[in-house]
PDB file of N, CA and C in Angstrom:
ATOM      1  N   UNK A   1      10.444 162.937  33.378  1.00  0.00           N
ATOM      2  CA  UNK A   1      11.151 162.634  34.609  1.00  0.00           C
ATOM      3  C   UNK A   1      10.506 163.426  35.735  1.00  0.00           C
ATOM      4  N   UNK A   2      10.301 162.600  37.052  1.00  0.00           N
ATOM      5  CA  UNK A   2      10.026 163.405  38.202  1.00  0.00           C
ATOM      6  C   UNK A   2      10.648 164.658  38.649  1.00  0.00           C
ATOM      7  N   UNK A   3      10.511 165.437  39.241  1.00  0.00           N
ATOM      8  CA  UNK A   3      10.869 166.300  39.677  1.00  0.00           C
ATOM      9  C   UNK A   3      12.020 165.937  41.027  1.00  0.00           C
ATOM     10  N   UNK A   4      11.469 165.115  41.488  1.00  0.00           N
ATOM     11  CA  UNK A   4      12.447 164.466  42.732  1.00  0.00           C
ATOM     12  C   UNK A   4      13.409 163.188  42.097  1.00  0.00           C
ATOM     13  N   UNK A   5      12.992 162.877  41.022  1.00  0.00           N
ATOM     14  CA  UNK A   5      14.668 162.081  40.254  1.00  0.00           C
ATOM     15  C   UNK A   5      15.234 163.704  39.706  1.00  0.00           C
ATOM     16  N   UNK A   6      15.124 164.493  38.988  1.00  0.00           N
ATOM     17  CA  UNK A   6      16.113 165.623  38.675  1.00  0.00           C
ATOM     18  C   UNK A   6      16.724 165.478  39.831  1.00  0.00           C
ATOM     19  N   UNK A   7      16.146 165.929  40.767  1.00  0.00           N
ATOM     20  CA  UNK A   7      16.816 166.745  42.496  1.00  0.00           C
ATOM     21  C   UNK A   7      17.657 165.956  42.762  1.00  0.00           C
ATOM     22  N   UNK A   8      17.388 164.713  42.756  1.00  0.00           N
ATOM     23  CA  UNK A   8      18.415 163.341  43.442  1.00  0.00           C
ATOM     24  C   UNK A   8      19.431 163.285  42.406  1.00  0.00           C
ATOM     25  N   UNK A   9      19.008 163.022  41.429  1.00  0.00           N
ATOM     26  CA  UNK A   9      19.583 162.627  40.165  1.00  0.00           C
ATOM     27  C   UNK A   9      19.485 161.188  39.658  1.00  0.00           C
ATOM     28  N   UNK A  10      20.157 160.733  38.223  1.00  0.00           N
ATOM     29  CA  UNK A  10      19.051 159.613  37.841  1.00  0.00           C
ATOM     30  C   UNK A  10      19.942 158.052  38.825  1.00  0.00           C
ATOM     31  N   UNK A  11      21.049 158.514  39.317  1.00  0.00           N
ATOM     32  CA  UNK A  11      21.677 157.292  39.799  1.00  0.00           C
ATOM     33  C   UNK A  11      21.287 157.628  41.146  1.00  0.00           C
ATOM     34  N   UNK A  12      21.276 155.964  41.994  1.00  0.00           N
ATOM     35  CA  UNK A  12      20.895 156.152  43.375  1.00  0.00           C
ATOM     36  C   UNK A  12      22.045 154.643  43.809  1.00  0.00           C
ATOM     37  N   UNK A  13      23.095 155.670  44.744  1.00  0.00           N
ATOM     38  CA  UNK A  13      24.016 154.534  45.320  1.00  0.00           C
ATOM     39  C   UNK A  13      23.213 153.784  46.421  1.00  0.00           C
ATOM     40  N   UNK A  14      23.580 152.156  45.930  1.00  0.00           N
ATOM     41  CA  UNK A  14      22.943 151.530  46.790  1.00  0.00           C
ATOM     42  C   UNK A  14      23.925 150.369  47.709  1.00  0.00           C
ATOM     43  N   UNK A  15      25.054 150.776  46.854  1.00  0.00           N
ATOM     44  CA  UNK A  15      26.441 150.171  48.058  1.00  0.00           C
ATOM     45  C   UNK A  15      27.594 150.657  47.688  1.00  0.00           C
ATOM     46  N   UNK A  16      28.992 150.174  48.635  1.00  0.00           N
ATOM     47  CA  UNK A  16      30.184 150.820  48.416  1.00  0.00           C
ATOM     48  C   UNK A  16      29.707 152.722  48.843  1.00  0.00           C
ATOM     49  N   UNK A  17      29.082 152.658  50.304  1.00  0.00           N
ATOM     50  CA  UNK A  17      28.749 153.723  50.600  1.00  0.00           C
ATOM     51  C   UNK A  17      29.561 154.404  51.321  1.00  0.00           C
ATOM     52  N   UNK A  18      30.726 154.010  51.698  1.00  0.00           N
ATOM     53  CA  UNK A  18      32.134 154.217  52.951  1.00  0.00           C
ATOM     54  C   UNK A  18      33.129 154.640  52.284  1.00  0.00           C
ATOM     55  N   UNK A  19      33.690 154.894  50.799  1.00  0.00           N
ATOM     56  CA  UNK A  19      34.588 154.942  50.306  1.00  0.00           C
ATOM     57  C   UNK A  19      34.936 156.228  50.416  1.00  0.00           C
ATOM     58  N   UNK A  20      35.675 157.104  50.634  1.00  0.00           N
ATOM     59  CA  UNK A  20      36.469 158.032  50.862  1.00  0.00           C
ATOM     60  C   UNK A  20      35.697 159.595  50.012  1.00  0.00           C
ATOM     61  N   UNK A  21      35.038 160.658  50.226  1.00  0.00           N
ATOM     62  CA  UNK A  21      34.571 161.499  49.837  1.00  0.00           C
ATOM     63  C   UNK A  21      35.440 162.574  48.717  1.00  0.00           C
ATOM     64  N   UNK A  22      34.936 163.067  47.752  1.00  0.00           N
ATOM     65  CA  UNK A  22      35.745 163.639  46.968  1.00  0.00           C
ATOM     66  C   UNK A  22      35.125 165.084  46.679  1.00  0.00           C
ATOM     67  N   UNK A  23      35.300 165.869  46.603  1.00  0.00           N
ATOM     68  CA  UNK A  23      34.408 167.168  46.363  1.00  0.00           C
ATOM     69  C   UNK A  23      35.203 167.619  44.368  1.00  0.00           C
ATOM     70  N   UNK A  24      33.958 167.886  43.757  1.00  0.00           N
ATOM     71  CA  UNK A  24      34.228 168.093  42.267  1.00  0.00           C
ATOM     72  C   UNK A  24      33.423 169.759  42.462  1.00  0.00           C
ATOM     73  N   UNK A  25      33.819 170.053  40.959  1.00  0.00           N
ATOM     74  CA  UNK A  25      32.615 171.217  40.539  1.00  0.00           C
ATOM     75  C   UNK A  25      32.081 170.414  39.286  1.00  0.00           C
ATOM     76  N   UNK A  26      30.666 171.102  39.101  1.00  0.00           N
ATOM     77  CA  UNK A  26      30.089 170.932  38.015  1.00  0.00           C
ATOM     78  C   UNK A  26      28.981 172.221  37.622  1.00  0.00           C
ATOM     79  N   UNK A  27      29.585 172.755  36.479  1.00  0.00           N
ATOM     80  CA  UNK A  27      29.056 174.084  36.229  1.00  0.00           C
ATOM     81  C   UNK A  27      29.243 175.095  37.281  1.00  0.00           C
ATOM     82  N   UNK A  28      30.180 174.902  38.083  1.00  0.00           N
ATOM     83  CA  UNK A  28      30.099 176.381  39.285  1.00  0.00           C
ATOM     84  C   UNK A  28      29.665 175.999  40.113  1.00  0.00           C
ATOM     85  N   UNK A  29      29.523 174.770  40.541  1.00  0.00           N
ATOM     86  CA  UNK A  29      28.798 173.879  41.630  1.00  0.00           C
ATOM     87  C   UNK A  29      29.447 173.536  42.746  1.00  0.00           C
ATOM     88  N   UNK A  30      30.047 173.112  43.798  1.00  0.00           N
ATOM     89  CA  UNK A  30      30.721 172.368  44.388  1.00  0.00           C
ATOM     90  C   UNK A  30      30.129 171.221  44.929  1.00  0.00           C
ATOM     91  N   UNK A  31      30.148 169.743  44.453  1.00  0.00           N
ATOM     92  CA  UNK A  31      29.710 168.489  44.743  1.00  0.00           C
ATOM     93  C   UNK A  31      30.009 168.011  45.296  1.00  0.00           C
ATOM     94  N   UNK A  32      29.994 166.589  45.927  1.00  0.00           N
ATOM     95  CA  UNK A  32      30.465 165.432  46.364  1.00  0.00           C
ATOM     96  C   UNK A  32      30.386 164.509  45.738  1.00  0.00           C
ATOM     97  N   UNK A  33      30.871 163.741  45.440  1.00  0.00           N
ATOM     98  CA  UNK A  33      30.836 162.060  44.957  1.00  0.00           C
ATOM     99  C   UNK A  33      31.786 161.384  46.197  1.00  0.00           C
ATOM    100  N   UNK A  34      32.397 160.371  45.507  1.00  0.00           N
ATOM    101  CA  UNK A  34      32.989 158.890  46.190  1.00  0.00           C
ATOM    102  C   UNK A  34      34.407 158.544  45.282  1.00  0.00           C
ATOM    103  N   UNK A  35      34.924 158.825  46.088  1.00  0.00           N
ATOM    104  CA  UNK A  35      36.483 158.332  45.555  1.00  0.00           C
ATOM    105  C   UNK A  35      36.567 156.702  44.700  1.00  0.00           C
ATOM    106  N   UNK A  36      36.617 156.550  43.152  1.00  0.00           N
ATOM    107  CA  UNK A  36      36.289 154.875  42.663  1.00  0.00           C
ATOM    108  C   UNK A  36      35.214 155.337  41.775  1.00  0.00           C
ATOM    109  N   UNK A  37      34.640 156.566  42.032  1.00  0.00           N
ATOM    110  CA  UNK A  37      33.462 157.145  41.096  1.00  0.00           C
ATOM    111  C   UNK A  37      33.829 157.088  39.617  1.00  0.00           C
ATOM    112  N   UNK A  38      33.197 156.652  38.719  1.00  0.00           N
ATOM    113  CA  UNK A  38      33.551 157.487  37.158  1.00  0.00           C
ATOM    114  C   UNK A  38      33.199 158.952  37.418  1.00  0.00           C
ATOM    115  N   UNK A  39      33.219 159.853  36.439  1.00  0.00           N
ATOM    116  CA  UNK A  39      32.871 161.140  36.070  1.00  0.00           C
ATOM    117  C   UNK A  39      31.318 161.366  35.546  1.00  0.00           C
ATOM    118  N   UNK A  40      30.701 160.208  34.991  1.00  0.00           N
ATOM    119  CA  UNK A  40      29.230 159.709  34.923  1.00  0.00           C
ATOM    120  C   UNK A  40      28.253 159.285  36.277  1.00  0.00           C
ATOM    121  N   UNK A  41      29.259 158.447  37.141  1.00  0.00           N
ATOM    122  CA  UNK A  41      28.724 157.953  37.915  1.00  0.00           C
ATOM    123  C   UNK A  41      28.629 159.529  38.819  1.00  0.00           C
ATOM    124  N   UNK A  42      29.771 160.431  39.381  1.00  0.00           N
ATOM    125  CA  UNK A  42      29.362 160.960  40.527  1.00  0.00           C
ATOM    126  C   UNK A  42      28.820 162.169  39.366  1.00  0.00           C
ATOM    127  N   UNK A  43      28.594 162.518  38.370  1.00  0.00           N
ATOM    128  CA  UNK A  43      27.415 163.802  38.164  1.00  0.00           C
ATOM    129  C   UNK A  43      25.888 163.289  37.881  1.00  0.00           C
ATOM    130  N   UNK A  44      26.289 161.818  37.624  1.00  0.00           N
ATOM    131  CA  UNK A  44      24.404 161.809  37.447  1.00  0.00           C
ATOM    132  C   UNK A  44      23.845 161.104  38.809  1.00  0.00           C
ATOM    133  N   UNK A  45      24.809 160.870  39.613  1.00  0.00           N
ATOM    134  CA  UNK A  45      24.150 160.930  41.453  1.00  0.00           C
ATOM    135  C   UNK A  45      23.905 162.147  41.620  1.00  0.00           C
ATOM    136  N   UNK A  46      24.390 163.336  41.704  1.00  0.00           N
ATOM    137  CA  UNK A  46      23.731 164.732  41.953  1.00  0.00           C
ATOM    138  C   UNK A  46      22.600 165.065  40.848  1.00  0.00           C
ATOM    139  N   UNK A  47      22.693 164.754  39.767  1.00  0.00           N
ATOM    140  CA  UNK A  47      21.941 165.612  38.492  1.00  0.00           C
ATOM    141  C   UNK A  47      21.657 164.225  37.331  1.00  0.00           C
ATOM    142  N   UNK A  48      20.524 164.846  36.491  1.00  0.00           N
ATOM    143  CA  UNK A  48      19.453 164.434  35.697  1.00  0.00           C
ATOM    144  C   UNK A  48      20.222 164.164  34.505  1.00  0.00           C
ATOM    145  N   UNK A  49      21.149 165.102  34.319  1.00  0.00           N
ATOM    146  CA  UNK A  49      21.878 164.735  32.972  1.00  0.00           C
ATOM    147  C   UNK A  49      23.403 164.823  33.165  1.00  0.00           C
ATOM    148  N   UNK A  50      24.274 164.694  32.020  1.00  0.00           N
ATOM    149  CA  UNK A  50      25.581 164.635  31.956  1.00  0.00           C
ATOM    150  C   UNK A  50      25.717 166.200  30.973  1.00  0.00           C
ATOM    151  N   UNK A  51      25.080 166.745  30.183  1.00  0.00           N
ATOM    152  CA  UNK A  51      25.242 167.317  29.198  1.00  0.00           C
ATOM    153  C   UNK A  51      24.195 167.740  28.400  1.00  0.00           C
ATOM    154  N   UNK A  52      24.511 168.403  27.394  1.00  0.00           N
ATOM    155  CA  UNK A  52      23.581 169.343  26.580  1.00  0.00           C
ATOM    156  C   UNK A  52      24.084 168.867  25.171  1.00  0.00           C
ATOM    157  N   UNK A  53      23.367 168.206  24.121  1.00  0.00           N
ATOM    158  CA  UNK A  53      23.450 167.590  23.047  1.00  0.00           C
ATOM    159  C   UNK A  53      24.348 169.285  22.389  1.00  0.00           C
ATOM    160  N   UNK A  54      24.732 168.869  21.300  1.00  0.00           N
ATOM    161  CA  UNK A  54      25.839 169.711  20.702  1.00  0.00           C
ATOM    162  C   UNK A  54      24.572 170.450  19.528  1.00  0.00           C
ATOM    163  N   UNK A  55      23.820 169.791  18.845  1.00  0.00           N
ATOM    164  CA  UNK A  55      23.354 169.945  17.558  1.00  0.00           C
ATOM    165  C   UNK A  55      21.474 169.957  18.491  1.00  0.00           C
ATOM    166  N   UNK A  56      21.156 169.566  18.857  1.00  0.00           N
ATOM    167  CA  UNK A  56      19.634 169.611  19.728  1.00  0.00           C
ATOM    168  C   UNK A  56      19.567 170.298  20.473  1.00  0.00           C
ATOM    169  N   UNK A  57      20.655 170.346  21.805  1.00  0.00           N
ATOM    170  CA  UNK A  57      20.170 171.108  22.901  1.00  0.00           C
ATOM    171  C   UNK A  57      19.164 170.112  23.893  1.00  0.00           C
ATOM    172  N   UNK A  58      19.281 168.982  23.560  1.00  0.00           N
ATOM    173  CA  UNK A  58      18.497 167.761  24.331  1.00  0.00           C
ATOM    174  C   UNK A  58      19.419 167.432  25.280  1.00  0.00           C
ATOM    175  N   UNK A  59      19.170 167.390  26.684  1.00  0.00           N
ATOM    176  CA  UNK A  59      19.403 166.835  27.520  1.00  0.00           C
ATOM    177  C   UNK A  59      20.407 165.329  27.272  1.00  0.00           C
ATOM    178  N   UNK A  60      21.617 164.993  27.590  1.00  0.00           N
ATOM    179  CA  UNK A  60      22.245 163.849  27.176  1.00  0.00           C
ATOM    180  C   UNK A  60      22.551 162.815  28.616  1.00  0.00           C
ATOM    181  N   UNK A  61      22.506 162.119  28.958  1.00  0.00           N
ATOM    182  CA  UNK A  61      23.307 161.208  30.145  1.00  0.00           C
ATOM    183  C   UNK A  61      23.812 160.209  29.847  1.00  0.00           C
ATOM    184  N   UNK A  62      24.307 160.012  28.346  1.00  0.00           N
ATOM    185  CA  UNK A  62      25.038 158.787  28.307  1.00  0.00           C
ATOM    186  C   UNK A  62      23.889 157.668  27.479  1.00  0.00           C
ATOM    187  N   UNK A  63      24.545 156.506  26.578  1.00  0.00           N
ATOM    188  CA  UNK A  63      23.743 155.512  26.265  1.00  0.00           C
ATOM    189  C   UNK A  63      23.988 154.416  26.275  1.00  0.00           C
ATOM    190  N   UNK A  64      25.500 153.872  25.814  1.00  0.00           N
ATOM    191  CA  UNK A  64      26.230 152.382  26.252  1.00  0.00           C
ATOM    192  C   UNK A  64      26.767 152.454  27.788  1.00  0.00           C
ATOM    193  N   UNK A  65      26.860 153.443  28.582  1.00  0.00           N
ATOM    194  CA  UNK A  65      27.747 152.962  29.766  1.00  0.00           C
ATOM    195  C   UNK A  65      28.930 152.358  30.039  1.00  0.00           C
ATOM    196  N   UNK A  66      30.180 152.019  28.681  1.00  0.00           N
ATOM    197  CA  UNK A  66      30.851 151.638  28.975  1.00  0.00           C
ATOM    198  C   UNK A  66      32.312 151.908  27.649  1.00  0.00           C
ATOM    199  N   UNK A  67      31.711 153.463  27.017  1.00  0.00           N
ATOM    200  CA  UNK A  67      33.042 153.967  26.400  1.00  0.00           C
ATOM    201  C   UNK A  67      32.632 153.895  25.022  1.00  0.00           C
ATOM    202  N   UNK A  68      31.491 153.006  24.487  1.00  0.00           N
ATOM    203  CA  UNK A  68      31.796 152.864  23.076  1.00  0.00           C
ATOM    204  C   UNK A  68      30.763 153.609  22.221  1.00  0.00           C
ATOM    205  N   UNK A  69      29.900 154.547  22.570  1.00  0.00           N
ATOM    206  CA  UNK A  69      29.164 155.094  21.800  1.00  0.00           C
ATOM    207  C   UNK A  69      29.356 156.672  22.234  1.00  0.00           C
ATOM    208  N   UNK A  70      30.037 157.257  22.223  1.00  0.00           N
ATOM    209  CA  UNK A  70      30.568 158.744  22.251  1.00  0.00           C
ATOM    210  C   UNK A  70      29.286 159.655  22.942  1.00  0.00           C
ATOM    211  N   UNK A  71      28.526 159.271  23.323  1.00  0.00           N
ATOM    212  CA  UNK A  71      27.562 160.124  23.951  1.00  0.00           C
ATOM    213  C   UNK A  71      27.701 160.524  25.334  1.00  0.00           C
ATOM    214  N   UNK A  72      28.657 160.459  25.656  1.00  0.00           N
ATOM    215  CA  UNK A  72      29.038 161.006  27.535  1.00  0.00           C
ATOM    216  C   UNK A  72      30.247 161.831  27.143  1.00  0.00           C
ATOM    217  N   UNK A  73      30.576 161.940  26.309  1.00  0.00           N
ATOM    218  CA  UNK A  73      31.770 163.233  26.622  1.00  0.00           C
ATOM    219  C   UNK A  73      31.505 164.514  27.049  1.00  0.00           C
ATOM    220  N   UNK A  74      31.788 164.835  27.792  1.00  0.00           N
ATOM    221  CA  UNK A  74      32.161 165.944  28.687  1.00  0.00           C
ATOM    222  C   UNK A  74      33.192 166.886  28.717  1.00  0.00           C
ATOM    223  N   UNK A  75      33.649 167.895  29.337  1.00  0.00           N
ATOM    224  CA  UNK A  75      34.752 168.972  28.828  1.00  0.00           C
ATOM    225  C   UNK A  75      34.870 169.503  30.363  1.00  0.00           C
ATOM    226  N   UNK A  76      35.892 169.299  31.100  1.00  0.00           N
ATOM    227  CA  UNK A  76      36.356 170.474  32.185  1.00  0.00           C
ATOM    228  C   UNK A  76      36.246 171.887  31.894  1.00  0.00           C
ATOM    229  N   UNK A  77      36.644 172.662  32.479  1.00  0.00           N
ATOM    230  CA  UNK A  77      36.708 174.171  32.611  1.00  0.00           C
ATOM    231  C   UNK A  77      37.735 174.537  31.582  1.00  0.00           C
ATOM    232  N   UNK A  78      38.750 173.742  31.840  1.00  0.00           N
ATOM    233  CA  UNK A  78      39.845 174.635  30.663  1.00  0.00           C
ATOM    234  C   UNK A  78      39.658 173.593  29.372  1.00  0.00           C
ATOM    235  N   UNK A  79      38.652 172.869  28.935  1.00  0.00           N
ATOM    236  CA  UNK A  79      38.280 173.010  27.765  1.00  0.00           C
ATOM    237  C   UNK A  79      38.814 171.004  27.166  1.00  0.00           C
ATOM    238  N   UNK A  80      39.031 170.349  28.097  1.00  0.00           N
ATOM    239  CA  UNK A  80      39.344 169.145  27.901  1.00  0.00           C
ATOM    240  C   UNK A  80      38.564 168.098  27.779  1.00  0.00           C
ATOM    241  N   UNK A  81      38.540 167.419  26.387  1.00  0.00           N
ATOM    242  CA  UNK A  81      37.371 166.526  26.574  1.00  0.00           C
ATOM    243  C   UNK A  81      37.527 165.240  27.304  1.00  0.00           C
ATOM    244  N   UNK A  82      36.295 164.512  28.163  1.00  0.00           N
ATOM    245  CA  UNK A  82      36.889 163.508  28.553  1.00  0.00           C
ATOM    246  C   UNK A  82      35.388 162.360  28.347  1.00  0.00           C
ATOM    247  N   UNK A  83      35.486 161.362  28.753  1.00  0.00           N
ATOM    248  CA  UNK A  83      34.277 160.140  28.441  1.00  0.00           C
ATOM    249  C   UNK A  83      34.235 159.786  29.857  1.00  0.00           C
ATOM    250  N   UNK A  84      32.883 160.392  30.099  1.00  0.00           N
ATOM    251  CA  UNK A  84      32.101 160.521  31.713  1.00  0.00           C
ATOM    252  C   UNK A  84      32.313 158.774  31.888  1.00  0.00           C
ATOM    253  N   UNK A  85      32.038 158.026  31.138  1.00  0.00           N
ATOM    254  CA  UNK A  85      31.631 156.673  31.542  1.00  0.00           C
ATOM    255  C   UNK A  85      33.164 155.556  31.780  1.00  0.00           C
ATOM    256  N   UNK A  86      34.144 156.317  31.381  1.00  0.00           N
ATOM    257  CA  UNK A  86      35.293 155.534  31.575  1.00  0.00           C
ATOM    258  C   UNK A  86      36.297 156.640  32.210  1.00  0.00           C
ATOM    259  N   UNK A  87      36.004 157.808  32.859  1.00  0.00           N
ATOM    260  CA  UNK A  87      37.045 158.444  33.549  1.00  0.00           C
ATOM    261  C   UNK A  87      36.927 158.186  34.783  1.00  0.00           C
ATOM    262  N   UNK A  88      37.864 158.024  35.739  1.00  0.00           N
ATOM    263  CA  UNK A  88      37.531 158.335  37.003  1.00  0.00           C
ATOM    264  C   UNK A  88      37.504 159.460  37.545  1.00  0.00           C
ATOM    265  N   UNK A  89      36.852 160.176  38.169  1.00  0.00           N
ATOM    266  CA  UNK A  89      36.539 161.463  38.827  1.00  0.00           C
ATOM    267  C   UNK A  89      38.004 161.445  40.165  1.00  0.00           C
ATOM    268  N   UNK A  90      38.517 162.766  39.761  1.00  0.00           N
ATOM    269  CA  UNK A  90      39.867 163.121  40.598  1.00  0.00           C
ATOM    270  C   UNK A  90      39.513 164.365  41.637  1.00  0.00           C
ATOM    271  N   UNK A  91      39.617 164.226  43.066  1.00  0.00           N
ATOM    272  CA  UNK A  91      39.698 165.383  43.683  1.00  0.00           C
ATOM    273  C   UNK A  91      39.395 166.867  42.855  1.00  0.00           C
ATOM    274  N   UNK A  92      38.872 167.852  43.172  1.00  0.00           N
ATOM    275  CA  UNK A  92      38.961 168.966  42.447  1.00  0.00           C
ATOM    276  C   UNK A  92      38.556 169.207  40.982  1.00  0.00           C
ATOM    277  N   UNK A  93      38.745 168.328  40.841  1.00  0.00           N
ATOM    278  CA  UNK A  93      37.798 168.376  39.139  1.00  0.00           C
ATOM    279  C   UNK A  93      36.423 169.159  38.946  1.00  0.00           C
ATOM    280  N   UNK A  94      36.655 169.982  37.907  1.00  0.00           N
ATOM    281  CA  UNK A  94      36.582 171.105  37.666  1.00  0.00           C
ATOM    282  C   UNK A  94      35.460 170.922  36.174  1.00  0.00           C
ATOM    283  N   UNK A  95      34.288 170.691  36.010  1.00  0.00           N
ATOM    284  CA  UNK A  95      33.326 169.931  34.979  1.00  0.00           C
ATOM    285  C   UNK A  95      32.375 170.730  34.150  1.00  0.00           C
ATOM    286  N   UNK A  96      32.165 170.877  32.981  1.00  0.00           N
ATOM    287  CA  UNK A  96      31.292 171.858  32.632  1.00  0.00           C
ATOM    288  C   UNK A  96      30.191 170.891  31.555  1.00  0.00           C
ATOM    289  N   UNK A  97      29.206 171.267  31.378  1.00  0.00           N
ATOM    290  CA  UNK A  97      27.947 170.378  30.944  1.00  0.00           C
ATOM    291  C   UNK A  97      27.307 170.926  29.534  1.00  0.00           C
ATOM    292  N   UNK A  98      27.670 172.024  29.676  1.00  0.00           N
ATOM    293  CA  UNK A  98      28.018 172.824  28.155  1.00  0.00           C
ATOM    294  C   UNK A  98      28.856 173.749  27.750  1.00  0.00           C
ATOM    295  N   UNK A  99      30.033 173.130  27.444  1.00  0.00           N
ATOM    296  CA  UNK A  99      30.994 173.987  27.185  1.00  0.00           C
ATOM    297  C   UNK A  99      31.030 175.382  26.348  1.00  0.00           C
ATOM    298  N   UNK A 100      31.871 175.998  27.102  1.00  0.00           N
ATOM    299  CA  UNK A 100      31.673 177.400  26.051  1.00  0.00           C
ATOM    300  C   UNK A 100      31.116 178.300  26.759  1.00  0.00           C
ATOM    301  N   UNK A 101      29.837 177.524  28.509  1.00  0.00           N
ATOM    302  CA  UNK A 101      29.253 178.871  28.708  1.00  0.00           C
ATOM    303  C   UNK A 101      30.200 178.948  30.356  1.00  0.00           C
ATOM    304  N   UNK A 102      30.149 180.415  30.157  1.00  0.00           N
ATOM    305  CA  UNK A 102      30.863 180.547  31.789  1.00  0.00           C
ATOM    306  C   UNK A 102      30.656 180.055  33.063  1.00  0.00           C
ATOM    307  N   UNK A 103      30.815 180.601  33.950  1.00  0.00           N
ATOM    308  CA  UNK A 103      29.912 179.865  35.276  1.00  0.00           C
ATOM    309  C   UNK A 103      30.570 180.446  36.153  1.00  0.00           C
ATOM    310  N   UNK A 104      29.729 181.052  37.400  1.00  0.00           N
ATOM    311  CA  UNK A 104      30.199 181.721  38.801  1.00  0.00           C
ATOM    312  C   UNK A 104      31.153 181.040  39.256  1.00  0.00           C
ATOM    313  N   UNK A 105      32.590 181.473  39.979  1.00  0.00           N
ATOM    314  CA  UNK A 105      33.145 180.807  40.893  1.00  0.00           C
ATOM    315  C   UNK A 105      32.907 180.973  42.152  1.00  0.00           C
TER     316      UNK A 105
END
């Protein structure tokens, strides 16, 4: 992967650009996405991946896109799992990419 897809990240919105702004964290981050976002959609517009494989340590972003192959789960801060590709992203949401490790507030 380029260096300038990491930076961007691998999604690039190309409509539904007006919809109402939402600010998340991810890893200690404070983001933006789009209110209507999944939890897939607004972390892999900022970033390259969704996650850190459990058993590899390989880079993960998901592989069906639409709930049925368990590879987008994700975990908030206090430890909740959720499926990047069928959640919607809520105000304040609070996201971690490998659970377990801390992160600056």
């Amino acid at each position: 992967m380029s260096q300038t897809a990491a930076k961007q990240g691998l999604f690039q919105r190309l409509a539904e650009t007006r919809r109402e702004p939402l600010s998340f964290t991810l890893d200690g981050r404070e983001l933006q996405a789009l209110a209507g976002d999944t939890v897939m959609t607004a972390v892999l517009s900022q970033s390259a991946q969704l996650r850190l494989a459990e058993f590899s340590g390989e880079p993960r972003a998901g592989f069906c896109l639409m709930g049925a192959c368990q590879d987008c789960w994700m975990q908030t801060e206090t430890g909740e799992r959720l499926r990047a590709c069928t959640t919607f992203l809520v105000a304040g949401m609070r996201l971690c990419s490998q659970p377990g490790v801390p992160h600056d507030n």
